[in-house]
Protein backbone atom coordinates (compact mmCIF):
# COMPACT_ATOMS: atom_id res chain seq x y z
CA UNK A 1 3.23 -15.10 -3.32
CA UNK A 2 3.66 -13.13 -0.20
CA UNK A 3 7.69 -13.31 -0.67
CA UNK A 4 7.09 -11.88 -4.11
CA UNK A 5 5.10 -9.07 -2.83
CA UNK A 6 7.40 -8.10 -0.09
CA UNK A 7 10.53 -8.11 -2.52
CA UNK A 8 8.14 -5.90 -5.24
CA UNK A 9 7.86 -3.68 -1.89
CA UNK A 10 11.33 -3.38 -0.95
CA UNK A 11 12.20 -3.01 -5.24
CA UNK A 12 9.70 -0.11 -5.83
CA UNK A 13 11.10 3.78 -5.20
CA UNK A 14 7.47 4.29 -3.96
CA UNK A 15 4.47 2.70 -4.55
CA UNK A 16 3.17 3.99 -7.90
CA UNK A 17 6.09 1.86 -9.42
CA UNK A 18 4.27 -1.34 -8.31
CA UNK A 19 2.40 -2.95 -11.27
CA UNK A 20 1.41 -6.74 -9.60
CA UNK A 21 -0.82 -7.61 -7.37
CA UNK A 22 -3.99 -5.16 -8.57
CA UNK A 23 -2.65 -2.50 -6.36
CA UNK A 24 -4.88 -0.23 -5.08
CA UNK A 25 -5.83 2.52 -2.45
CA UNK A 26 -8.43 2.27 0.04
CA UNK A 27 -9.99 5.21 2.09
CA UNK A 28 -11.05 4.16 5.63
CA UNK A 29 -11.81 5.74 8.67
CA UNK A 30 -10.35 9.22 7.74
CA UNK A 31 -6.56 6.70 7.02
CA UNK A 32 -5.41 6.01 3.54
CA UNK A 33 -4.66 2.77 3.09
CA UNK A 34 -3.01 0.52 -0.43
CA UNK A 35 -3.56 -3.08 -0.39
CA UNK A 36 -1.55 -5.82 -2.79
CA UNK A 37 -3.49 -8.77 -4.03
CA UNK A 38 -1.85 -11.82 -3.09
CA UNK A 39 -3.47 -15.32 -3.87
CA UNK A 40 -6.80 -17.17 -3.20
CA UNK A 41 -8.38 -14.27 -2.00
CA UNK A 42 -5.70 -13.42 0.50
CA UNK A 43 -3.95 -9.44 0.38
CA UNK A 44 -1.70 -7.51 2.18
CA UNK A 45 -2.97 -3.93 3.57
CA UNK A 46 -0.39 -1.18 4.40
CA UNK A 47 0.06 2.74 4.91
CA UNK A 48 2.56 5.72 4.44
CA UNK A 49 4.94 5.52 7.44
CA UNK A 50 7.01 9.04 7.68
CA UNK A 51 6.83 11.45 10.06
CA UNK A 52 4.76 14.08 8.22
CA UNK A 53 2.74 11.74 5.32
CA UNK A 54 3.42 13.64 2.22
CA UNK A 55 0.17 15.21 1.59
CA UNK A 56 -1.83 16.96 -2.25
CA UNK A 57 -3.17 19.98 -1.66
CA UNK A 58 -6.59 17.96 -1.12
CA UNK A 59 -5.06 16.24 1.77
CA UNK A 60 -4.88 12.78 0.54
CA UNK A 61 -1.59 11.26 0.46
CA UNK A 62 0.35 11.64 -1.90
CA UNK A 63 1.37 8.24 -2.95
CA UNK A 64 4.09 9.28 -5.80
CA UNK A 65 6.14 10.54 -2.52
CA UNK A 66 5.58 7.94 -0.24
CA UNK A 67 8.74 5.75 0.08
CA UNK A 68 8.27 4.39 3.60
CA UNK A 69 5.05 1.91 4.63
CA UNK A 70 4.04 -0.02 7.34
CA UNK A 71 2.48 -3.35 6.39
CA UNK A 72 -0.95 -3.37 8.78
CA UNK A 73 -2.65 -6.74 7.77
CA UNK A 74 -1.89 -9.82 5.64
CA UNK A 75 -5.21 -12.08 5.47
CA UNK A 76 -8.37 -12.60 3.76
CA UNK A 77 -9.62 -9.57 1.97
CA UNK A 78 -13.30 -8.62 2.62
CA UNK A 79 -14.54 -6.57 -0.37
């Protein structure tokens, strides 16, 4: 599943085109986060990764221009 992922990753022009994996953003510590489900309880966590994050006007990131990421954890999710 995690080869799937990656290659949905690598396939998307940024990461409001992915549709698998219940993908979804998570706020913590001030640093906006997306994580990908992947199987048995397992997901894959990562974050914008350009210079200046692109940024709405409410200065959350604005994921519809992100089209670089760094992947930050692969493991068990804790909800």
């Amino acid at each position: 599943m995690l080869k799937h992922r990656l290659a949905d990753l690598r396939a998307a022009a940024c990461v409001n085109d992915l549709i698998v994996g219940n993908p979804r953003e998570l706020n913590r510590k001030n640093f906006q986060q997306y994580i990908l489900d992947l199987v048995d309880g397992y997901g894959l966590i990562f974050c914008a990764n350009h210079n200046t994050n692109p940024q709405l006007s409410c200065g959350k990131t604005d994921w519809s221009k992100v089209s670089r990421i760094k992947i930050l954890n692969i493991g068990k999710i804790n909800d």
